[in-house]
N, C-alpha and C. Protein backbone atom coordinates (compact mmCIF):
# COMPACT_ATOMS: atom_id res chain seq x y z
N UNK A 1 -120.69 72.70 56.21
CA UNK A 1 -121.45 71.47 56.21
C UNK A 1 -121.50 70.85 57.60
N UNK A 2 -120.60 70.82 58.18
CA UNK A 2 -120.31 70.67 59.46
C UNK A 2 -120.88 71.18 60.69
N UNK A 3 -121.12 72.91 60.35
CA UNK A 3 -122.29 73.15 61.53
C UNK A 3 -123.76 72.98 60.76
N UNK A 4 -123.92 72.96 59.59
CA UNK A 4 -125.28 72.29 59.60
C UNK A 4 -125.58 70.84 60.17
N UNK A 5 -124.95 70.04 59.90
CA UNK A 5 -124.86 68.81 60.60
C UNK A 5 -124.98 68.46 62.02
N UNK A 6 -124.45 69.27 62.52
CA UNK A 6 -124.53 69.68 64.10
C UNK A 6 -125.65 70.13 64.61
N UNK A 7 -125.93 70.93 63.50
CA UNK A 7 -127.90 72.28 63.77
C UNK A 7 -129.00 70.96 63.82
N UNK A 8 -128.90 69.81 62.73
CA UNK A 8 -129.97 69.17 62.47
C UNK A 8 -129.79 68.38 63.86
N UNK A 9 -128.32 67.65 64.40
CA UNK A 9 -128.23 67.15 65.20
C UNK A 9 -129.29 67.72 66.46
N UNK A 10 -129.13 68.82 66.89
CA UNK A 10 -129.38 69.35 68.04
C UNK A 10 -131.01 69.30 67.78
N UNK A 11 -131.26 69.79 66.76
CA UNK A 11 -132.90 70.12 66.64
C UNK A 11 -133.62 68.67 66.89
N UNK A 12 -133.08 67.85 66.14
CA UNK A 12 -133.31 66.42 66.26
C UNK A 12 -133.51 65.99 67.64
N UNK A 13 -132.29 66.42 68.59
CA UNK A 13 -132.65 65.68 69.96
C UNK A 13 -133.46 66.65 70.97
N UNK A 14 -133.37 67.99 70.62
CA UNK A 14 -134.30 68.96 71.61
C UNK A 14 -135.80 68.43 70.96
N UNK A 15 -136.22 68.23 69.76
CA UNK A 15 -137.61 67.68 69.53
C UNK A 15 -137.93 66.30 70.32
N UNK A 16 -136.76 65.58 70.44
CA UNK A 16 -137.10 64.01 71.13
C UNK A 16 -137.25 63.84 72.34
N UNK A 17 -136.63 65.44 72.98
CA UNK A 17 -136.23 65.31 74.77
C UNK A 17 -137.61 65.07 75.20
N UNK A 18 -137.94 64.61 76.20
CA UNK A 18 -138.99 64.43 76.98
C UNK A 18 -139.20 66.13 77.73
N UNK A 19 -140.64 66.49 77.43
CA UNK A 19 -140.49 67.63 78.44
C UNK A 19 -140.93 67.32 80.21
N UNK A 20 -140.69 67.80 80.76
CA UNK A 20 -140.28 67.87 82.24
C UNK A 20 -142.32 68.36 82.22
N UNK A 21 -142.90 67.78 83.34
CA UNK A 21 -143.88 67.85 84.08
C UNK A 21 -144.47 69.53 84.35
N UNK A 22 -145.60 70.22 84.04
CA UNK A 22 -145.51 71.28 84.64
C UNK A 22 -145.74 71.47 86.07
N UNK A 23 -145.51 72.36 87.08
CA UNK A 23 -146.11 71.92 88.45
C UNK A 23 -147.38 72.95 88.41
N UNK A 24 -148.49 72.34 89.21
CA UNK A 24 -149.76 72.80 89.51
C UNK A 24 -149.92 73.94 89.73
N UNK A 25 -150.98 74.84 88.64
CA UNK A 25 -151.10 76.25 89.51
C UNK A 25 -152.14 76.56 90.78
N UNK A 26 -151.78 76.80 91.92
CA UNK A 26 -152.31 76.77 92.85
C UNK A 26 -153.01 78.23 93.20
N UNK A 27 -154.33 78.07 94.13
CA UNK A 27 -154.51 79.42 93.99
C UNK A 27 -155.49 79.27 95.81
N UNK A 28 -155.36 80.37 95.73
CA UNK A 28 -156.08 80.60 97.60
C UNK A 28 -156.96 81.14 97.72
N UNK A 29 -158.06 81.24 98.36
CA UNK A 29 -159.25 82.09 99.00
C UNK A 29 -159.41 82.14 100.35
N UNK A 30 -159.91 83.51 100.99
CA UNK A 30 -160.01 83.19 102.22
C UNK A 30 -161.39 83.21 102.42
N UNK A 31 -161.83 82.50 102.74
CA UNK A 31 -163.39 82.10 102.81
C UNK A 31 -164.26 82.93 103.97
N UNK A 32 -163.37 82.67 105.61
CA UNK A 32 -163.97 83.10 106.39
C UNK A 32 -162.43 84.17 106.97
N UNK A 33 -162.92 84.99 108.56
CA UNK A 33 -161.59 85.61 108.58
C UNK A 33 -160.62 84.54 108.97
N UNK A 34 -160.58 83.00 108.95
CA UNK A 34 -159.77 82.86 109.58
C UNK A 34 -159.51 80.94 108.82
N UNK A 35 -160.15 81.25 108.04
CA UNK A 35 -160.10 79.67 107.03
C UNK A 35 -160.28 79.92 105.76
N UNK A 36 -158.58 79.18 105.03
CA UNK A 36 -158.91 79.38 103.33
C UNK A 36 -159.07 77.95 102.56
N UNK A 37 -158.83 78.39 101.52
CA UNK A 37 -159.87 77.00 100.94
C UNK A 37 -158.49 77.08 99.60
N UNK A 38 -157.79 76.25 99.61
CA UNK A 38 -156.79 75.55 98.40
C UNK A 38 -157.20 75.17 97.30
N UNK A 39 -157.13 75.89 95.45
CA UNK A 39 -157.47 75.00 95.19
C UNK A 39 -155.97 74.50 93.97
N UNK A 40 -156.11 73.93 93.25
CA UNK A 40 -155.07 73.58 92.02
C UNK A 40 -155.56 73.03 90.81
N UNK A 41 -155.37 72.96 89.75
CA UNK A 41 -155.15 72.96 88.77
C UNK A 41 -154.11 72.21 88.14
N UNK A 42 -154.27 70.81 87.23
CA UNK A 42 -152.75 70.13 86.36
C UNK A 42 -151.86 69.60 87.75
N UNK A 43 -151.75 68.42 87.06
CA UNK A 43 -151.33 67.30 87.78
C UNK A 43 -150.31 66.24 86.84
N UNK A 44 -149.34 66.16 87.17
CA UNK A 44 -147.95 65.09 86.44
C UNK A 44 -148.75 63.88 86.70
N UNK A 45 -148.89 62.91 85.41
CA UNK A 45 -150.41 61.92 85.76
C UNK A 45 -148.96 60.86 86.48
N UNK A 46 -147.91 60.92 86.41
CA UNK A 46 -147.01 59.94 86.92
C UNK A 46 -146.43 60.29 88.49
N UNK A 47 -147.21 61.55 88.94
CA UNK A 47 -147.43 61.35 90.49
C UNK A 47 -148.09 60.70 91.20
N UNK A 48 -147.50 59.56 92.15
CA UNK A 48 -148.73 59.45 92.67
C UNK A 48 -149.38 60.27 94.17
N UNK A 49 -148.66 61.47 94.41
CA UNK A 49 -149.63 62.28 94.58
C UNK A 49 -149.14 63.33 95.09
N UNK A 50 -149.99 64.32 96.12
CA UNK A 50 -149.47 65.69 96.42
C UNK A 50 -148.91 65.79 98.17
N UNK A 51 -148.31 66.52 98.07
CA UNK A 51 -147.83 66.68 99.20
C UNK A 51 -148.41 68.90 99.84
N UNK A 52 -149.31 69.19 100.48
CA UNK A 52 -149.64 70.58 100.61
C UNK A 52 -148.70 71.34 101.72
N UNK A 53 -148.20 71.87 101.32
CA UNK A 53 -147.44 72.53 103.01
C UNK A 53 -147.83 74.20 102.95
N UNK A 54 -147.44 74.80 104.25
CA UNK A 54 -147.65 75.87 104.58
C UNK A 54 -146.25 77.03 105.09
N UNK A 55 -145.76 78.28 105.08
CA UNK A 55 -145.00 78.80 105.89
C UNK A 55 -145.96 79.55 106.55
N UNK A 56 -145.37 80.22 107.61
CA UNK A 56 -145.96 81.87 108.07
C UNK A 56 -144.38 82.80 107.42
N UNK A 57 -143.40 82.54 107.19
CA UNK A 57 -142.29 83.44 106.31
C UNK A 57 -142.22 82.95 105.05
N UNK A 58 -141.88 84.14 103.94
CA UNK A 58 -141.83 84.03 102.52
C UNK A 58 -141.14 82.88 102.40
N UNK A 59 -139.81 82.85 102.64
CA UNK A 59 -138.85 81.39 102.49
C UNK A 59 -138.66 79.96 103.32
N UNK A 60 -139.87 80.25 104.05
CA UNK A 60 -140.09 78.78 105.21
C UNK A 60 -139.44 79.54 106.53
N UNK A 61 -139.34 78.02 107.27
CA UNK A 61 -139.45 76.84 107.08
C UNK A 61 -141.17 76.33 106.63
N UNK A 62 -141.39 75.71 105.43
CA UNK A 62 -142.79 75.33 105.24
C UNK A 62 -142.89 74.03 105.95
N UNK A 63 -144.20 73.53 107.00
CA UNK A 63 -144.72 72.79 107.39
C UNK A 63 -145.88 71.88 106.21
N UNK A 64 -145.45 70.58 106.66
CA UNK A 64 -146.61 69.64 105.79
C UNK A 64 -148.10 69.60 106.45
N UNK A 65 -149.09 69.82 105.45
CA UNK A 65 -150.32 69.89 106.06
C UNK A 65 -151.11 68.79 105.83
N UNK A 66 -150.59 68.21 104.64
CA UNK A 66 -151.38 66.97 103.92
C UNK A 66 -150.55 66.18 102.92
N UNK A 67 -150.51 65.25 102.72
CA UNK A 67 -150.23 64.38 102.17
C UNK A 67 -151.83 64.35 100.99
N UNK A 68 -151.59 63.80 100.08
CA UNK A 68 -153.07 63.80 99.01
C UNK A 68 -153.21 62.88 97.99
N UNK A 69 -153.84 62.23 97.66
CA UNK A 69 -154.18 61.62 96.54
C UNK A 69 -153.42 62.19 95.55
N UNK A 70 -153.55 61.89 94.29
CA UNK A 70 -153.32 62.32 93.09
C UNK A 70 -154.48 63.57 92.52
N UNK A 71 -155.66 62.49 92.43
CA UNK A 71 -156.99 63.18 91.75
C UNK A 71 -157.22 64.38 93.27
N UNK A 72 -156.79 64.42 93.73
CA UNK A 72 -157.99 65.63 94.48
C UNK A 72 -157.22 66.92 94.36
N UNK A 73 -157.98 67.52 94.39
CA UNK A 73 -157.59 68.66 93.75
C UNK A 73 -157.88 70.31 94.58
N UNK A 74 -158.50 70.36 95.99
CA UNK A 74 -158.42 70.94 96.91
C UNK A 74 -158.27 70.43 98.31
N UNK A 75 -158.48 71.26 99.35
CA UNK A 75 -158.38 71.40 100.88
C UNK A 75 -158.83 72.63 101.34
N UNK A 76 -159.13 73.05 102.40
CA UNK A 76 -159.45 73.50 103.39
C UNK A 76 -158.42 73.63 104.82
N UNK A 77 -158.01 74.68 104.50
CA UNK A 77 -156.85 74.89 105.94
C UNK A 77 -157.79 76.13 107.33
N UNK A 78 -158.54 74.81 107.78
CA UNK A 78 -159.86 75.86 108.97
C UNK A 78 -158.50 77.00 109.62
N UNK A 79 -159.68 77.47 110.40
CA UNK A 79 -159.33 77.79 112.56
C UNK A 79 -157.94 78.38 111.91
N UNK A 80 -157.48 79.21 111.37
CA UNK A 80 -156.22 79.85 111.27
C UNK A 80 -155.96 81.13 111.90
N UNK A 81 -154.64 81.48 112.99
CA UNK A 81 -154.29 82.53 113.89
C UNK A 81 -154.87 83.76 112.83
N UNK A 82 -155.86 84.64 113.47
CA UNK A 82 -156.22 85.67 113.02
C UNK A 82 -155.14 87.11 112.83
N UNK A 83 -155.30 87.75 111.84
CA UNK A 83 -154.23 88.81 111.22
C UNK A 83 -152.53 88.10 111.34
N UNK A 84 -152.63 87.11 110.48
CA UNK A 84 -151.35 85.93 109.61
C UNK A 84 -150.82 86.25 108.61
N UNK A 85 -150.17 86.07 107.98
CA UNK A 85 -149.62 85.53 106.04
C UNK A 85 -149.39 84.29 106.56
N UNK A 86 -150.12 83.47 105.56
CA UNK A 86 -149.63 82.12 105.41
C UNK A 86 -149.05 82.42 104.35
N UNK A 87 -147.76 81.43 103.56
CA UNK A 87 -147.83 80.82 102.42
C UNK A 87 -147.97 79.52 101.64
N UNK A 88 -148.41 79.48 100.83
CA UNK A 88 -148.88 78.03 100.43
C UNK A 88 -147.36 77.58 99.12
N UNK A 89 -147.56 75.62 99.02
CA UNK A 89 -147.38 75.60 97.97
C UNK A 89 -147.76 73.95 97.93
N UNK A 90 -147.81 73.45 96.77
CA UNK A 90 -148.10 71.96 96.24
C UNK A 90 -146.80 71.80 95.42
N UNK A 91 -146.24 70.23 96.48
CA UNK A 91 -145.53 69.48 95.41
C UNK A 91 -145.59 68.62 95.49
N UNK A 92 -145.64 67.87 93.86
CA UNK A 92 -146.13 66.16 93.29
C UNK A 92 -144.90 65.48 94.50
N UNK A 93 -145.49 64.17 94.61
CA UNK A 93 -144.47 63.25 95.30
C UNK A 93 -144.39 61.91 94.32
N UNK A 94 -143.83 60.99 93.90
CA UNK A 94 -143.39 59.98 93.27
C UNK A 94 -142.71 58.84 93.31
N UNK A 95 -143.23 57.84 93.53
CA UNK A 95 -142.74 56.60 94.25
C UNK A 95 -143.82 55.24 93.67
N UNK A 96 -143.18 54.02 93.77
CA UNK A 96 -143.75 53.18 93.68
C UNK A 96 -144.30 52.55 94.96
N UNK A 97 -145.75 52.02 95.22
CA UNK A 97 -146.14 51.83 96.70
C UNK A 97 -145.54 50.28 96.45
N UNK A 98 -145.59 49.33 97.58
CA UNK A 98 -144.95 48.04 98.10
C UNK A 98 -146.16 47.12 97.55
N UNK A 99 -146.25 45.83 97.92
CA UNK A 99 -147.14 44.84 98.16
C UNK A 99 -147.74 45.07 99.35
N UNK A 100 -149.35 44.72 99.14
CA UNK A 100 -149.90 45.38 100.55
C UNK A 100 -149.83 44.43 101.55
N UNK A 101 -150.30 44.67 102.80
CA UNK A 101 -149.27 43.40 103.97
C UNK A 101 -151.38 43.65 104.73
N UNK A 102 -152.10 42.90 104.91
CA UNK A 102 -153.34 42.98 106.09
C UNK A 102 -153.16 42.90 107.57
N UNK A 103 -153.23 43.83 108.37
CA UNK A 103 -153.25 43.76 109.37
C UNK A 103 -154.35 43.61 110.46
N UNK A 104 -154.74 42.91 111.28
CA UNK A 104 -155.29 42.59 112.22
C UNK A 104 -154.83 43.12 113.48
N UNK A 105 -154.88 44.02 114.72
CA UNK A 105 -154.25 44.14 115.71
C UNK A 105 -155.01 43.18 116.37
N UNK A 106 -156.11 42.78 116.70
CA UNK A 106 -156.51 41.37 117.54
C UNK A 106 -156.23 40.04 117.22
N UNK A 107 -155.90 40.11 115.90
CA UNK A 107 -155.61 39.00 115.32
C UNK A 107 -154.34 38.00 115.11
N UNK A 108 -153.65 37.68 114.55
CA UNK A 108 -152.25 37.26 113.90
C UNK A 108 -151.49 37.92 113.87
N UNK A 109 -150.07 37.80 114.62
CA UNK A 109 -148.80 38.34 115.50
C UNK A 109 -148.00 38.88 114.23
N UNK A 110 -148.07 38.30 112.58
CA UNK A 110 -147.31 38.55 112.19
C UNK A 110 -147.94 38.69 110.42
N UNK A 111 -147.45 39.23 109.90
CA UNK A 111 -147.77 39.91 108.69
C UNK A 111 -147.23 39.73 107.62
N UNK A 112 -146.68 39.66 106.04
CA UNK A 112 -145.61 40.32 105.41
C UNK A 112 -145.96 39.66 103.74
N UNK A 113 -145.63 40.76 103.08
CA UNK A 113 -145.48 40.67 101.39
C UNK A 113 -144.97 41.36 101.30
N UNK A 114 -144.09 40.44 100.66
CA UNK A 114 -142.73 40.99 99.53
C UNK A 114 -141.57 41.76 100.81
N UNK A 115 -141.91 43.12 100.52
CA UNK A 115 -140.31 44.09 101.64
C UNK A 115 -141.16 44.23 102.76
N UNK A 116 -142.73 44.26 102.75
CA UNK A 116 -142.64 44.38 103.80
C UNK A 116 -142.86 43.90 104.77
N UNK A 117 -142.93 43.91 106.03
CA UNK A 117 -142.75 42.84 106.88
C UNK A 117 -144.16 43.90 108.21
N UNK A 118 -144.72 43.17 108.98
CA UNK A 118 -145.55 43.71 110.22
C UNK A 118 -145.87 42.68 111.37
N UNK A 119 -145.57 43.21 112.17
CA UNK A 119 -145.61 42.75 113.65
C UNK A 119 -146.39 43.38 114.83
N UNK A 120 -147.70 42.40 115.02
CA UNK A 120 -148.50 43.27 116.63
C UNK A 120 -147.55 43.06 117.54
N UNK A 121 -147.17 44.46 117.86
CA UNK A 121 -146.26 44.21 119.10
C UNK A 121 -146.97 44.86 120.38
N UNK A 122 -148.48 44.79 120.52
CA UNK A 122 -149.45 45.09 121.90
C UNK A 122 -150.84 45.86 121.31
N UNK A 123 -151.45 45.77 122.49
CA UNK A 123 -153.10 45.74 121.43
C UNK A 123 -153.23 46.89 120.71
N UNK A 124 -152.95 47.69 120.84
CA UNK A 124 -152.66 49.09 119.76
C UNK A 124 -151.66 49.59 118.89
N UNK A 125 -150.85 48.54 118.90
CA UNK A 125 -149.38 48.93 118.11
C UNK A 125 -149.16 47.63 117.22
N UNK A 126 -148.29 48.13 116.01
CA UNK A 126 -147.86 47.73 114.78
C UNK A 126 -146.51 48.10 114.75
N UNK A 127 -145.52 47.09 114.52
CA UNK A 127 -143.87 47.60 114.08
C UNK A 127 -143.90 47.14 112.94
N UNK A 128 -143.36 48.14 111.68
CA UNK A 128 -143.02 48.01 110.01
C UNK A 128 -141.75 47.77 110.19
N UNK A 129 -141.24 47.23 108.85
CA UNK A 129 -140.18 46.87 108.32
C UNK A 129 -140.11 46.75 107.31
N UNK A 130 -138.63 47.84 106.57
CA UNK A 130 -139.24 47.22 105.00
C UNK A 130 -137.92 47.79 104.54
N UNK A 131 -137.02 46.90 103.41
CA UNK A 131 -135.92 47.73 103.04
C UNK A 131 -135.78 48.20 102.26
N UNK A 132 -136.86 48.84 101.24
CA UNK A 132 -136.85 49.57 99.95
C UNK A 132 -136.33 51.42 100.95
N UNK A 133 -135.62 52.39 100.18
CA UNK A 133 -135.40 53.60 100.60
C UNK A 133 -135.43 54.50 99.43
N UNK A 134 -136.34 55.69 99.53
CA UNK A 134 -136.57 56.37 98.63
C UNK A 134 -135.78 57.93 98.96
N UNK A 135 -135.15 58.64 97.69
CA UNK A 135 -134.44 59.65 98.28
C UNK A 135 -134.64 60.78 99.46
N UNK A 136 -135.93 61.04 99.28
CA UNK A 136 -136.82 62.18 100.38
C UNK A 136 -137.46 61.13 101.51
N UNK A 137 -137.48 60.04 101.66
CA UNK A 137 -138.05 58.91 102.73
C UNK A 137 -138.95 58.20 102.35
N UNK A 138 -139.67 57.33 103.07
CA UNK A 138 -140.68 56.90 102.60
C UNK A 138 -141.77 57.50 103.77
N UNK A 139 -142.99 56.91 102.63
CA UNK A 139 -144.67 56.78 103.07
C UNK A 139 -145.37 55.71 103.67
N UNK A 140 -145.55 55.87 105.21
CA UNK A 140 -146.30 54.75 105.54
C UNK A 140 -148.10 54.76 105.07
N UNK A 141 -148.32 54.03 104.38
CA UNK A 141 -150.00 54.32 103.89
C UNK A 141 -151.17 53.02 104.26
N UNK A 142 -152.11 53.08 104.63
CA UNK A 142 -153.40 52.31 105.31
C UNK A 142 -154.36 52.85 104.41
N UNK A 143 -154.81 51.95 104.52
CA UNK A 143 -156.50 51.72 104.14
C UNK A 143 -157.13 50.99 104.98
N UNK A 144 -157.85 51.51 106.11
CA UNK A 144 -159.20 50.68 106.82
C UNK A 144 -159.88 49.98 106.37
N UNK A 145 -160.42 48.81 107.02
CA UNK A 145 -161.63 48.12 106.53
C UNK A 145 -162.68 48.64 106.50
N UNK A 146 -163.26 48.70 105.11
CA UNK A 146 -164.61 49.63 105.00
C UNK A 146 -164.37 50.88 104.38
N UNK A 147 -163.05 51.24 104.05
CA UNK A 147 -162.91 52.25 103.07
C UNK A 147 -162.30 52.09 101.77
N UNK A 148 -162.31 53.11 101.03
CA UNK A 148 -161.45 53.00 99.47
C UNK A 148 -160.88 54.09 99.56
N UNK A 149 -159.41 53.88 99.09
CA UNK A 149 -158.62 54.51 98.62
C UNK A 149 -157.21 54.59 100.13
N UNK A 150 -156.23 54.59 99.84
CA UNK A 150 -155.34 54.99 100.91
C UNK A 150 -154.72 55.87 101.23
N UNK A 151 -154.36 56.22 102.34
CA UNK A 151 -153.52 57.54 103.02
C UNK A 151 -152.85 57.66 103.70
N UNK A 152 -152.16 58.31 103.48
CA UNK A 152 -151.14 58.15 104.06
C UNK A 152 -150.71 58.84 105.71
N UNK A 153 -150.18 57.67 106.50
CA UNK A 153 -150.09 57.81 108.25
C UNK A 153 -149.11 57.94 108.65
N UNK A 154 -147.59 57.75 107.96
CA UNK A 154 -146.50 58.43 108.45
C UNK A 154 -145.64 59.03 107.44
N UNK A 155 -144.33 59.76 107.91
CA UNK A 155 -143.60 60.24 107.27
C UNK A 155 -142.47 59.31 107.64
N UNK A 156 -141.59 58.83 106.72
CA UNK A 156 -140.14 58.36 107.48
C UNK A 156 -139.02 58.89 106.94
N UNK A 157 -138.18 59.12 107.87
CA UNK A 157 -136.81 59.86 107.13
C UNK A 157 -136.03 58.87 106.08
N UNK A 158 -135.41 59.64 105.07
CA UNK A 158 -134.29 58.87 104.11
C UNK A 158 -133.50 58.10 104.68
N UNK A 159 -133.71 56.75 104.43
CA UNK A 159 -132.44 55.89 105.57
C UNK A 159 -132.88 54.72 106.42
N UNK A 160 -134.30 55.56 106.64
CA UNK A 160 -134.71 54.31 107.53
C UNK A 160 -135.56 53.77 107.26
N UNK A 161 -135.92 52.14 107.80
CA UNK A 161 -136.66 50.85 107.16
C UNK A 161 -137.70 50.88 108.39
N UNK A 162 -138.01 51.61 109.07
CA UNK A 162 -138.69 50.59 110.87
C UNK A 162 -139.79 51.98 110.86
N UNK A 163 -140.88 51.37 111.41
CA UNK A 163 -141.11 52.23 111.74
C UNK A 163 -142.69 52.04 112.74
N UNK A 164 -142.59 52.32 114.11
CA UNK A 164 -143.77 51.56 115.36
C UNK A 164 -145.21 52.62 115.13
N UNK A 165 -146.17 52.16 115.09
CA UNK A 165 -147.33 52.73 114.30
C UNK A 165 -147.96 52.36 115.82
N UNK A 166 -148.69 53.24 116.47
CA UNK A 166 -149.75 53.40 117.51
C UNK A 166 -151.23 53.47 116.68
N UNK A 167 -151.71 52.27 116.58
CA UNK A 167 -153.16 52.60 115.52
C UNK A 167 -154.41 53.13 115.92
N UNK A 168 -155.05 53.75 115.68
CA UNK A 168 -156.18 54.34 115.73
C UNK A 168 -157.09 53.25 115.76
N UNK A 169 -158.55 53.75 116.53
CA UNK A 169 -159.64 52.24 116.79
C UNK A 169 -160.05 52.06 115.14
N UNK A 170 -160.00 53.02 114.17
CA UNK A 170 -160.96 52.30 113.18
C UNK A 170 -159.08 51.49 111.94
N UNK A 171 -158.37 51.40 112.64
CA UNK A 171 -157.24 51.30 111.82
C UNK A 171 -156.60 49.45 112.55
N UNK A 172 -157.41 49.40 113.56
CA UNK A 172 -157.61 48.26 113.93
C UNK A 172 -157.16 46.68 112.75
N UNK A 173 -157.96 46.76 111.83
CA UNK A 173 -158.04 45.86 110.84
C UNK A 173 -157.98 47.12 109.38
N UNK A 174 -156.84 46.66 108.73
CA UNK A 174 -156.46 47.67 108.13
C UNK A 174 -155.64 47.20 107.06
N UNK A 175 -155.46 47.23 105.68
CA UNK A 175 -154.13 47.22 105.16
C UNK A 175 -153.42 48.08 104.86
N UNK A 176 -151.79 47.45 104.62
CA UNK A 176 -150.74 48.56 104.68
C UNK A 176 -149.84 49.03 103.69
N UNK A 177 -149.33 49.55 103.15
CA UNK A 177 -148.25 49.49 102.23
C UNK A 177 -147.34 51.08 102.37
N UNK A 178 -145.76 50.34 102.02
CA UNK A 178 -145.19 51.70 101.99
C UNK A 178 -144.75 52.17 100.78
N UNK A 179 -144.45 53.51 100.81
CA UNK A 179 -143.92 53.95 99.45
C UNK A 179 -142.31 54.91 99.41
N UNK A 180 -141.42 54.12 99.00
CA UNK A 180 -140.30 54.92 98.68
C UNK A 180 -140.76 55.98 97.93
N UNK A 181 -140.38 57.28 98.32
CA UNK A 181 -140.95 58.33 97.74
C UNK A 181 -139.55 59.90 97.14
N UNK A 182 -139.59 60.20 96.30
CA UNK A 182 -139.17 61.54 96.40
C UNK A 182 -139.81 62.83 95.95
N UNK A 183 -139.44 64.34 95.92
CA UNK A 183 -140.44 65.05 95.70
C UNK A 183 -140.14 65.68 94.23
N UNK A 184 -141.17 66.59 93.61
CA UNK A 184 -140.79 66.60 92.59
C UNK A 184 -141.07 68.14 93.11
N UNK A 185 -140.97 68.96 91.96
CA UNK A 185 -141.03 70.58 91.63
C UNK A 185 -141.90 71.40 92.35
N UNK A 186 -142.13 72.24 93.17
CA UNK A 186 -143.30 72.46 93.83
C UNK A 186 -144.07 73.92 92.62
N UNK A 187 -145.23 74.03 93.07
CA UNK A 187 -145.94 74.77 92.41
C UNK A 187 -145.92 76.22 92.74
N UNK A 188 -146.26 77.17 92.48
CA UNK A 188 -146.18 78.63 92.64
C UNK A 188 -146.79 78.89 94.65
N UNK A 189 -145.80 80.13 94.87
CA UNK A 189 -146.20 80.00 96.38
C UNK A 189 -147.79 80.91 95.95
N UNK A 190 -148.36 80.68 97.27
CA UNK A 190 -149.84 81.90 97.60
C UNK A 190 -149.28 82.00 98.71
N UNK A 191 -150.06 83.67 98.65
CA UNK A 191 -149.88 83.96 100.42
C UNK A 191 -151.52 85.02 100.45
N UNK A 192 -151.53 84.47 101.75
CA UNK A 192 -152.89 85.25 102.13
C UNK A 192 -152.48 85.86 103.74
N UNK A 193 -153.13 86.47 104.02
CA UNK A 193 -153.07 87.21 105.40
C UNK A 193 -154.52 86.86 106.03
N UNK A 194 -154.91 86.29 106.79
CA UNK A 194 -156.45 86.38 107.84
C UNK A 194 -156.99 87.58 108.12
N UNK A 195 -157.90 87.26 108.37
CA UNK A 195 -158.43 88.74 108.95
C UNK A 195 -158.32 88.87 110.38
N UNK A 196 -159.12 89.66 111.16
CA UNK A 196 -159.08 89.64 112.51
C UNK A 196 -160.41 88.94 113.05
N UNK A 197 -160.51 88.48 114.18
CA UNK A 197 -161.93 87.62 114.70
C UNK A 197 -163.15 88.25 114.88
């Protein structure tokens, strides 16, 4: 009676467990000899978004190529060293973004909602501040005036709150927000080889 009791137990809580996210199946083409085209498939709707990286060796070190929305669902990696293996992979990233802070670089010296805090510190530069810390780092993210949707402009290591932003002319008047972030499961590697020129 006793290991039945136990059997219903277990069945009971493996039916209740939450299942775990699948990660994206990713897949590659090489379009031209020397540019492939990313695409993916299924998305954890509680990412808010992708992170694309690349190796030239099976086990890395993989380089970040993009940071991504949630919804988009390819890229384009041009101009790639002819007769290569790249390898590819996609993994979700997950974080809550901040209160957004408006920035002006011609404008008003000083900035801030909620953690985060912004300061023109000379006509092309911005210093952040913010003390939320996410396990893998956080995301510095902008949105220009005159666009929709945001993206993300820096990487920051686990640990640290600061971070001095050199802005671009159309980033001028801009809002900001960061995101404590960590990564989640990455998706199946691709590897392609280039052709020759």
């Amino acid at each position: 009676m006793r290991a039945l009791a136990a059997l219903v137990v277990l069945l009971v809580a493996g039916c209740s467990a939450a299942t775990a996210p699948r990660p994206a199946v990713l897949r590659a083409e090489l379009v031209s000899p020397t540019d492939v085209v990313l695409r993916w498939a299924g998305r954890d709707p509680g990412a808010a978004g992708h992170v694309l990286e690349f190796a030239t060796e099976p086990r890395g070190p993989y380089t970040i190529l993009a940071f991504l929305p949630a919804e988009e669902s390819g890229y384009t990696h041009p101009d790639l060293i002819p007769e290569t293996t790249f390898h590819y992979r996609l993994r979700p990233y997950y974080g809550r973004a901040s209160a957004e802070v408006d920035v002006t670089v011609d404008g008003g010296e000083q900035a801030s909602s909620g953690d985060l805090r912004a300061t023109v510190t000379g006509p092309d530069s911005v210093a952040f501040t913010w003390t939320g810390r996410g396990a893998d780092g956080s995301l510095l993210e902008n949105r220009p005036a005159g666009r929709t949707g945001f993206r993300v402009v820096a990487l920051v290591d686990p640990g640290v709150g600061t971070f001095d932003l050199v802005t671009l002319p159309e980033e001028r008047q801009a809002t900001y927000r960061v995101r404590a972030f960590r990564y989640g499961p990455p998706s199946n590697v691709v590897r392609l080889t280039t052709g020759g020129q």
